[in-house]
Protein backbone atom coordinates (compact mmCIF):
# COMPACT_ATOMS: atom_id res chain seq x y z
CA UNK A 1 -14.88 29.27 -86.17
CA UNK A 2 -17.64 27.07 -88.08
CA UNK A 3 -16.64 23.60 -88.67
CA UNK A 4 -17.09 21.96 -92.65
CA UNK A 5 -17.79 18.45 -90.60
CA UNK A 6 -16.92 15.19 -92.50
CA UNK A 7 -20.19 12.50 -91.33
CA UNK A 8 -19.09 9.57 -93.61
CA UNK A 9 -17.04 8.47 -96.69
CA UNK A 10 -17.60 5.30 -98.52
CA UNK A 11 -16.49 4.12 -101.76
CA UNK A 12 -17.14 1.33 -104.22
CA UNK A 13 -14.96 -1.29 -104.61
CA UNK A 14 -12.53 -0.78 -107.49
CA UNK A 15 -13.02 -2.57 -110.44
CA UNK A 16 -9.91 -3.19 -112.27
CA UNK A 17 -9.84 -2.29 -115.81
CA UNK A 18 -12.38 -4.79 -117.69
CA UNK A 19 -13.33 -5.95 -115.12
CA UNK A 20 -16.31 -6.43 -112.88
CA UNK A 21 -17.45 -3.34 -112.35
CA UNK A 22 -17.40 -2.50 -116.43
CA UNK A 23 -20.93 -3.96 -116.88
CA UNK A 24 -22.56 -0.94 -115.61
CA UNK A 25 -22.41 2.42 -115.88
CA UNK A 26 -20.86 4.99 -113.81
CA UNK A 27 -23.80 7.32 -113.41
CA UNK A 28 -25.63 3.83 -112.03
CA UNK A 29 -22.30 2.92 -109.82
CA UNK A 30 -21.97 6.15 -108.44
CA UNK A 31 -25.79 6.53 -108.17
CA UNK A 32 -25.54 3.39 -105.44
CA UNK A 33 -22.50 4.63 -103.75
CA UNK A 34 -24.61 7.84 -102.92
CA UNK A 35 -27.56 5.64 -101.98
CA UNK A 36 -24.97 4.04 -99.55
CA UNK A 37 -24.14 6.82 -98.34
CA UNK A 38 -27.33 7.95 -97.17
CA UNK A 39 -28.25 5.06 -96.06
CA UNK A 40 -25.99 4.70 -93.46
CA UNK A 41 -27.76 7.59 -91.74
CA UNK A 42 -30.73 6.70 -92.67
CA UNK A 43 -31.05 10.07 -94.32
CA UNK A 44 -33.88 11.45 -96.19
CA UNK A 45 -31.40 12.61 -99.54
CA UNK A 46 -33.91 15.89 -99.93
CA UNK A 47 -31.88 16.89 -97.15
CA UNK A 48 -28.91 17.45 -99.63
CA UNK A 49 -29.01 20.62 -101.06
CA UNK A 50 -26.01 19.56 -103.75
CA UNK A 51 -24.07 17.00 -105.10
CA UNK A 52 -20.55 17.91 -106.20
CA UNK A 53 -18.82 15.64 -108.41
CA UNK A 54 -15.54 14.78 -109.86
CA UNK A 55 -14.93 13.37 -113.28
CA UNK A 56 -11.86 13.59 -115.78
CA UNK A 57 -13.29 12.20 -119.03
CA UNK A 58 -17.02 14.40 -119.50
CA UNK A 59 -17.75 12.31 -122.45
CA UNK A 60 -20.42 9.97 -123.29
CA UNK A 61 -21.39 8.13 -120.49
CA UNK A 62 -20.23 10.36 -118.16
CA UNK A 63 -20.70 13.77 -120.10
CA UNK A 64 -24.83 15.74 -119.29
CA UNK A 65 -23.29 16.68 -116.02
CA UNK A 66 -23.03 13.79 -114.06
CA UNK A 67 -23.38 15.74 -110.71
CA UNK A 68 -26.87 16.52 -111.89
CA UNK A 69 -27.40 12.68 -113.34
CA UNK A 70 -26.41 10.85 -110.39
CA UNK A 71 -28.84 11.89 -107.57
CA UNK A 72 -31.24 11.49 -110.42
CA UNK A 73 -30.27 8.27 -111.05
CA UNK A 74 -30.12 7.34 -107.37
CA UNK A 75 -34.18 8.61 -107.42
CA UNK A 76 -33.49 11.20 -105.01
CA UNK A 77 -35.65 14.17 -105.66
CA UNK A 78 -35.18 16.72 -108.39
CA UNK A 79 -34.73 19.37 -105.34
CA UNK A 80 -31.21 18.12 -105.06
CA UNK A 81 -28.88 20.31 -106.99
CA UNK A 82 -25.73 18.63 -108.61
CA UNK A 83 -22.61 20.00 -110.53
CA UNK A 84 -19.41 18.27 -112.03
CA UNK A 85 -15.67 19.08 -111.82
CA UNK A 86 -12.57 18.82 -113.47
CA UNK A 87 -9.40 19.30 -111.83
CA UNK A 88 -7.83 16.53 -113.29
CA UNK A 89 -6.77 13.52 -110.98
CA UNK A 90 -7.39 16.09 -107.86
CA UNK A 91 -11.47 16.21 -109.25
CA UNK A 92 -13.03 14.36 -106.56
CA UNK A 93 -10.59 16.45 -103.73
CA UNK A 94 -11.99 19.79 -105.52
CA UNK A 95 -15.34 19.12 -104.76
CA UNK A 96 -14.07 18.57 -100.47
CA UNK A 97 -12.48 22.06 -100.91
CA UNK A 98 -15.56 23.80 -102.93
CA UNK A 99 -18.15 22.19 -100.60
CA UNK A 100 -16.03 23.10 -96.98
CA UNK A 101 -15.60 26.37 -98.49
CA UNK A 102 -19.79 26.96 -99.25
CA UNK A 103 -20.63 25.06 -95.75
CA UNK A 104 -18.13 27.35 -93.96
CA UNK A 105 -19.31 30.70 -95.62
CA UNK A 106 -23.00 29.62 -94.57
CA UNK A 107 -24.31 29.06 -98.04
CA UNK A 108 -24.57 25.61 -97.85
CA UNK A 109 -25.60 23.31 -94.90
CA UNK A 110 -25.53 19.41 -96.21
CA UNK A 111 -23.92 18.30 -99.39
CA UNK A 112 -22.34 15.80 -101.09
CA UNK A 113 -18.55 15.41 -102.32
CA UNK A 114 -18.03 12.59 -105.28
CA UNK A 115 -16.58 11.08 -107.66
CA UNK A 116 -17.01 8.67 -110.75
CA UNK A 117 -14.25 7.57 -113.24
CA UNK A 118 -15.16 4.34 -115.71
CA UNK A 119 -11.99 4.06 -117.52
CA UNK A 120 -13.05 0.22 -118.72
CA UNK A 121 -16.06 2.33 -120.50
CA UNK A 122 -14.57 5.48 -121.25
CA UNK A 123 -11.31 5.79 -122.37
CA UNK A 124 -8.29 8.15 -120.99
CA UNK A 125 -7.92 11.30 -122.90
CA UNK A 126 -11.32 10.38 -125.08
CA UNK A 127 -12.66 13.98 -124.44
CA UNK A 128 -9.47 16.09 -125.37
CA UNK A 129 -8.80 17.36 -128.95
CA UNK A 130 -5.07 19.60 -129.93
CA UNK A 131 -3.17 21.77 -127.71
CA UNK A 132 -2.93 25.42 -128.38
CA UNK A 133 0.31 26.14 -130.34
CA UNK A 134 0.31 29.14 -128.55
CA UNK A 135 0.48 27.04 -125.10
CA UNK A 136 3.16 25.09 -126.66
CA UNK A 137 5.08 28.40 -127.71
CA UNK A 138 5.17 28.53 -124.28
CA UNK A 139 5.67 25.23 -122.37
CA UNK A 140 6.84 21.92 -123.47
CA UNK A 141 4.04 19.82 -123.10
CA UNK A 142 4.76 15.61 -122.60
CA UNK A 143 2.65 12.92 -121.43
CA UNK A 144 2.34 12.05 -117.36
CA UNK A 145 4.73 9.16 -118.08
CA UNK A 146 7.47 11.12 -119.43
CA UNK A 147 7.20 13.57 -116.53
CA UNK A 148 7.44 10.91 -114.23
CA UNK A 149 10.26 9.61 -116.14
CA UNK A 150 11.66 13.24 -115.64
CA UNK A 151 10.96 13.23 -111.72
CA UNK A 152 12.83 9.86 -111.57
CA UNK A 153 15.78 11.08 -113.43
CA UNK A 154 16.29 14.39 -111.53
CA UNK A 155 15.65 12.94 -108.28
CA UNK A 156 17.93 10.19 -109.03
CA UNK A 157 15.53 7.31 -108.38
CA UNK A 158 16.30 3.96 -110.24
CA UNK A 159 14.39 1.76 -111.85
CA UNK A 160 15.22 -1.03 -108.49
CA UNK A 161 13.67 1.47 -106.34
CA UNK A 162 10.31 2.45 -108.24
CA UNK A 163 9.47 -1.46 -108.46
CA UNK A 164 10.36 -1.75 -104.57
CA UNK A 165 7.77 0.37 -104.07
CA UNK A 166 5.01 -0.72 -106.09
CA UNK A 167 5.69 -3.85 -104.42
CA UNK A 168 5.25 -2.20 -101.12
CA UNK A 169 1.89 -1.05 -102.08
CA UNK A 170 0.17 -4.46 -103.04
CA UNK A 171 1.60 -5.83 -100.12
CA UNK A 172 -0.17 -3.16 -97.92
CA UNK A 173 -2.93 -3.08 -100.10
CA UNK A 174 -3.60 -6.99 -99.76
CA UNK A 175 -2.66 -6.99 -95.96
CA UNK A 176 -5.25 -4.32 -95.64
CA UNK A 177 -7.91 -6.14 -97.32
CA UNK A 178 -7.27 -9.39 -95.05
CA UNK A 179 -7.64 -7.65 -92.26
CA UNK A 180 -10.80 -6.02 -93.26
CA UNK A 181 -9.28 -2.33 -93.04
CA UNK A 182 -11.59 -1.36 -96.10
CA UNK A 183 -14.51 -3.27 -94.87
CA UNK A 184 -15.69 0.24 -93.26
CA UNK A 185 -15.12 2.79 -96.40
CA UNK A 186 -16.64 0.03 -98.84
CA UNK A 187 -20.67 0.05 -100.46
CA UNK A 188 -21.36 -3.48 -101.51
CA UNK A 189 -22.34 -3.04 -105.48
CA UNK A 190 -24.99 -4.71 -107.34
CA UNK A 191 -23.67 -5.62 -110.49
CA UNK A 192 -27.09 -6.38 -112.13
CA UNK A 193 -30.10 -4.42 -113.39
CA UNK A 194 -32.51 -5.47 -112.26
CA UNK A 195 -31.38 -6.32 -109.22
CA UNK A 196 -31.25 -10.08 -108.81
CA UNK A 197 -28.41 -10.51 -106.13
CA UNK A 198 -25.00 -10.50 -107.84
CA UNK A 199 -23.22 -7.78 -105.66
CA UNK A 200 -19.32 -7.06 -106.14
CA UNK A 201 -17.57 -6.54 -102.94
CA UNK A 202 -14.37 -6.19 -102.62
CA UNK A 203 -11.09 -4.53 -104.69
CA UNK A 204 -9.91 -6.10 -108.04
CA UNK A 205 -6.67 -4.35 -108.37
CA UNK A 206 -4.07 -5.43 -105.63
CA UNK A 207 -1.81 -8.23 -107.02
CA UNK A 208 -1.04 -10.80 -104.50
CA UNK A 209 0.81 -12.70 -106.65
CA UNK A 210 3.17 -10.21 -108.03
CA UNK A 211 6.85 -10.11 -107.11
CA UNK A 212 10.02 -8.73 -107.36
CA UNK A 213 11.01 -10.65 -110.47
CA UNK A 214 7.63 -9.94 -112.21
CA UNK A 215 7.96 -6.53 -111.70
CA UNK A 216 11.82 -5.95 -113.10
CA UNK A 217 10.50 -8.06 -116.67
CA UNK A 218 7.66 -5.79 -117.69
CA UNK A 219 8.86 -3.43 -120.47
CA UNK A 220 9.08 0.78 -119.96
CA UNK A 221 5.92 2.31 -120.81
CA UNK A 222 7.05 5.57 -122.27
CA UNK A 223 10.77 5.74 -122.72
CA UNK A 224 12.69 2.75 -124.80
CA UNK A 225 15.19 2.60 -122.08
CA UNK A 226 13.02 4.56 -119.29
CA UNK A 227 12.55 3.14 -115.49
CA UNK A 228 8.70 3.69 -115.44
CA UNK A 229 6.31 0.71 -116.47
CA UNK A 230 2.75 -0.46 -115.76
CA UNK A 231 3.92 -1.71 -112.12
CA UNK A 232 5.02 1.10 -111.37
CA UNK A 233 2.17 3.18 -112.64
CA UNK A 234 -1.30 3.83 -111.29
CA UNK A 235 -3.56 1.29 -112.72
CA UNK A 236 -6.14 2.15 -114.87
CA UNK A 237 -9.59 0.93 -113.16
CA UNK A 238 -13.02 1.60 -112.36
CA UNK A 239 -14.71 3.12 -109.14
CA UNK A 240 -16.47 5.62 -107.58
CA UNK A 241 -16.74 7.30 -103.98
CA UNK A 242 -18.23 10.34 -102.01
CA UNK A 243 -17.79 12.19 -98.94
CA UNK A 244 -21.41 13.64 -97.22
CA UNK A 245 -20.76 16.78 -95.27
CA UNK A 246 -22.22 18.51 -93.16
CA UNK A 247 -22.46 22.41 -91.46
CA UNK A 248 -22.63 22.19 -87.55
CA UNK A 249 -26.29 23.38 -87.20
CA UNK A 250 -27.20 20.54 -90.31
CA UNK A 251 -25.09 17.76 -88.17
CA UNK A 252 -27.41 18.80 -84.87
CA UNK A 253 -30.70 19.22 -86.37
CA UNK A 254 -30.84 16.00 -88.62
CA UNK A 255 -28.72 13.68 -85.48
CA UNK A 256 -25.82 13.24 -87.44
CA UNK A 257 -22.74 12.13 -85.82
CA UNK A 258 -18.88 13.64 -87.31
CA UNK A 259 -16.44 11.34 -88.19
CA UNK A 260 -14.58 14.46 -88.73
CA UNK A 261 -14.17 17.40 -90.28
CA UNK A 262 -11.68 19.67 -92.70
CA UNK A 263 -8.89 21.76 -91.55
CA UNK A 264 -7.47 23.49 -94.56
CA UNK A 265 -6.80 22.89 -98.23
CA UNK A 266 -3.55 24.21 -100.37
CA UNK A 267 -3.20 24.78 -104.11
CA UNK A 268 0.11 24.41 -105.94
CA UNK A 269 0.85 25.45 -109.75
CA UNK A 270 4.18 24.12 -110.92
CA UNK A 271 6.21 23.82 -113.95
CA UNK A 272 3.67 21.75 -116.73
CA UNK A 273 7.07 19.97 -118.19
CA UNK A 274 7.62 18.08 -114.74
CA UNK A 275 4.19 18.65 -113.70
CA UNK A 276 3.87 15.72 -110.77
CA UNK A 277 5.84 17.24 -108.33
CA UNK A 278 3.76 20.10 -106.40
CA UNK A 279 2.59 17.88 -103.59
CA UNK A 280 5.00 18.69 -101.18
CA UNK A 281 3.95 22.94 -101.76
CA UNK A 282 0.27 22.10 -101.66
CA UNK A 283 0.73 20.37 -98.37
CA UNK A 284 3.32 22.88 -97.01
CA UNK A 285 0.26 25.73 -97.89
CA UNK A 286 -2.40 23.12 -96.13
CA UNK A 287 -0.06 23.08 -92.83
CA UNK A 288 0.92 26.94 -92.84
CA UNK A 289 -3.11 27.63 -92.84
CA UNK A 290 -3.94 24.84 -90.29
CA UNK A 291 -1.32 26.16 -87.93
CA UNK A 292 0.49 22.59 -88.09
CA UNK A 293 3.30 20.85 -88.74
CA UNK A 294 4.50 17.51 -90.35
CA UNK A 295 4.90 16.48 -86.68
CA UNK A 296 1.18 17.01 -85.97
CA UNK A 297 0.22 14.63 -88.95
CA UNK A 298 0.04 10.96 -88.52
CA UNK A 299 -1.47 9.47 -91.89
CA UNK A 300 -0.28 10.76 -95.28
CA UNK A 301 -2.28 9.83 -98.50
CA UNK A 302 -0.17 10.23 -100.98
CA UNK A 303 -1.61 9.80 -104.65
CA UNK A 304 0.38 7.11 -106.00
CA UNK A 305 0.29 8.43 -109.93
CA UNK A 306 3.69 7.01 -110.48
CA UNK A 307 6.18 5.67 -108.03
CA UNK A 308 8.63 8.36 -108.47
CA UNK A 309 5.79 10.89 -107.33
CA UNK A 310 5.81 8.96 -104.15
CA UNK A 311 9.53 8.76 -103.73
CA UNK A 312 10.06 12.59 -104.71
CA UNK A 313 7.26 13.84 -102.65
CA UNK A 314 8.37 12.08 -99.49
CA UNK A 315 12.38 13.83 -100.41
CA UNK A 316 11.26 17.08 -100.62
CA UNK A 317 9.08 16.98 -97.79
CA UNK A 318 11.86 15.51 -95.83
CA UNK A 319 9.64 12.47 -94.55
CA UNK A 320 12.26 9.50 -96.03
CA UNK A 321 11.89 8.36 -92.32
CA UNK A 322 7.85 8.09 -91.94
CA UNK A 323 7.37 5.29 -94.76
CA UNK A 324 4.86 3.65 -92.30
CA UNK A 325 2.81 6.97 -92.27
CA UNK A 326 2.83 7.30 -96.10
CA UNK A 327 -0.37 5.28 -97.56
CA UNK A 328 -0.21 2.50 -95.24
CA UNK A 329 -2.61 0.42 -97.40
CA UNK A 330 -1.64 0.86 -100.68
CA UNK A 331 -2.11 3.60 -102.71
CA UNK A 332 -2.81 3.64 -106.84
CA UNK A 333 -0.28 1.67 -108.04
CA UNK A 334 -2.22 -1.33 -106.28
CA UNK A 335 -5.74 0.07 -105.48
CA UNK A 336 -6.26 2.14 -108.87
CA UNK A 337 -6.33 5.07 -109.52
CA UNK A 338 -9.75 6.07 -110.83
CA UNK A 339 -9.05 9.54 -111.94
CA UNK A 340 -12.36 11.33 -111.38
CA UNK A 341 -12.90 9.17 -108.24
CA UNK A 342 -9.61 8.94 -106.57
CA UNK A 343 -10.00 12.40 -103.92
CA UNK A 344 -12.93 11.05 -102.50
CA UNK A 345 -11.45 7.35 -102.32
CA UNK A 346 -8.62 9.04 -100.26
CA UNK A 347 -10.33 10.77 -97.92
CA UNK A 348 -12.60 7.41 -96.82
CA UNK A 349 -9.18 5.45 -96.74
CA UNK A 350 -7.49 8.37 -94.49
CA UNK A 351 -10.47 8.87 -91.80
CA UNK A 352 -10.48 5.00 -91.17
CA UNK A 353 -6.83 5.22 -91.03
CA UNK A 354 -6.77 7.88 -88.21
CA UNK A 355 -9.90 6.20 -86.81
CA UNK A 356 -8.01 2.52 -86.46
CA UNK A 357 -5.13 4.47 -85.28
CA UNK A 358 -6.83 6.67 -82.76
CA UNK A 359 -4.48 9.70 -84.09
CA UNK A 360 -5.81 12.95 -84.89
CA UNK A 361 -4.67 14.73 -87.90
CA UNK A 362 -3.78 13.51 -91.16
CA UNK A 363 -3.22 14.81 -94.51
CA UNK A 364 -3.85 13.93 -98.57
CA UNK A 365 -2.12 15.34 -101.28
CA UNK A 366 -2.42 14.63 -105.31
CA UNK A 367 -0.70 15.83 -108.33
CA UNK A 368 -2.43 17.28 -111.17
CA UNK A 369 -1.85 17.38 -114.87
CA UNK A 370 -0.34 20.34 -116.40
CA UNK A 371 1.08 21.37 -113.55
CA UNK A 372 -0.73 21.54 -110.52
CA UNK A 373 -1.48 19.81 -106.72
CA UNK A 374 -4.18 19.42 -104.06
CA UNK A 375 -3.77 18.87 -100.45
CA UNK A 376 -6.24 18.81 -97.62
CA UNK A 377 -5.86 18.10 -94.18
CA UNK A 378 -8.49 16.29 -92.21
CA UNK A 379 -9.10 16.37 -88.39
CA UNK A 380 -10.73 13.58 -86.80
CA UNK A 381 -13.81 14.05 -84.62
């Protein structure tokens, strides 16, 4: 069997929301990221035949296809093809699936997986007009935050538990950081144009100062007397990432060496109402076609939308007992969750995982609005 081989993935840091990373624009950002990327190799980017790339919110700033933009942008040359995706918060994992899939049926030999999401710049939900009334005929459409108010409810997680969590991820997220676990995923940004030396290094978003007590004060979010608030809630931020891949015969001619490369993918549609909860069948699909189990995997990215995501997706998938497996350095409750961006940012974060931990498989999984998952499962090389 051909191999869809993973050479790198890198990410910016994340900005948090106003923050550094909203003087620029996300074309620019993710225009260095991919220069990053190449550069690591020491790549000639004409090699690239495409540039994939994930983004929620196709308006303004980051509407005129932005996987055509960006290598432009970056001054790579107009051979290098680019399109742009929406799957929702699984936009940037689409592209890994779409890509492995062209690399693997010998269409494609050397592209580029991305992802760009300025939420400081462009807002949430800025590109969406009325729902069908025929759709809601149908379904009963909510917001994300009342479906994860839904998931916590029916799974019969409290309000104690979703905040012990969250905690749990800024502490992993800021023990990461100090022990330079990112240090190999990140691109060092320069904030400035022209360039004249202010770069922006390292993630915004974990809290080290938050707490226990902090967290139990803030307010619900959706519901008056709901369990789900801003800490325990992805954050909204800024960031972008990509994955370069590679066919085997691409890897060999241009000297590249795999980091890794991808197994399998899985697709879950579930009920739009609930909507968050189809990890667990996107990764069961991912396994079945790898030929694995939960016993072969030793990293699970989980996306951490809303705590009770977390929580349910580790009960259903009967892995209550792995919690040092599950994101072991924070996830989007402390990192951000860059929609268009956040795929990508999770596979960089899980290959250094299994690299640190000399382990061989591991696994990310994200839910999807209106109803759907993603899962992939990654092999390292």
């Amino acid at each position: 069997m051909p191999s869809a081989l993973i050479i790198d993935a890198v990410r910016s840091p994340i900005g948090k929301k106003n923050g550094s990373l909203a003087s620029i624009r996300g074309d620019e950002l993710a225009a260095q990221v991919l220069n990053g990327l190449v550069a690591r190799h020491d790549l000639d980017p004409a090699e690239i035949e495409d540039v994939q790339l994930g983004c929620v919110t196709q308006i303004g700033e980051q509407g005129w296809n932005l996987g055509r933009m960006v290598p432009l942008v970056a001054g790579w040359p107009e051979s290098v093809c680019g399109t742009t995706v929406d799957r929702q918060c699984g936009s940037s994992m689409q592209p890994n699936f779409s890509a492995a899939t062209a690399i693997l049926s010998g269409q494609l030999d050397l592209v580029v997986s991305a992802g760009v999401e300025m939420m400081s710049r462009v807002p949430m939900g800025s590109n969406g007009g009325d729902l069908s009334d025929k759709l809601l005929d149908l379904w009963e459409i909510v917001p994300q935050g009342i479906s994860a108010e839904v998931i916590a409810d029916e799974w019969g997680f409290s309000r104690e538990e979703l905040d012990a969590f969250s905690l749990e991820s800024h502490r992993r997220a800021t023990a990461a950081a100090d022990e330079g676990r990112f240090d190999g995923e990140i691109v060092l940004i320069d904030l400035t144009n022209p360039h004249t030396g202010v770069v922006f290094g390292v993630d915004e978003t974990p809290r080290r100062d938050t707490s226990a007590e902090a967290l139990a004060a803030l307010k619900p979010a959706f519901l008056p007397e709901g369990k789900v608030t801003a800490g325990n809630s992805s954050q909204i931020c800024d960031g972008a990432a990509a994955v370069l891949m590679a066919s085997e015969s691409a890897a060999s001619r241009l000297g590249l060496q795999p980091r890794g490369r991808f197994v399998s993918f899985g697709l879950a549609g579930v009920d739009p109402h609930r909507m968050l909860h189809g990890n667990p069948q996107a990764c069961d699909k991912a396994l079945a076609r790898a030929g694995l189990t939960w016993d072969d995997i030793s990293v699970i990215e989980v996306n951490e939308a809303f705590a009770s995501v977390v929580l349910q997706f580790a009960h259903d998938a009967g892995l209550e007992d792995r919690w040092d497996d599950i994101n072991p350095n924070g996830g989007g409750i402390s990192l951000g969750h860059p929609l268009g961006a956040t795929g990508a940012r999770m596979t960089a974060t899980l290959l250094n995982e299994l690299e640190g931990r000399d382990a061989r498989y591991g696994i990310a999984t994200m839910c999807i609005g209106f109803g759907q998952a993603i899962a992939c499962v990654v092999e390292r090389a």
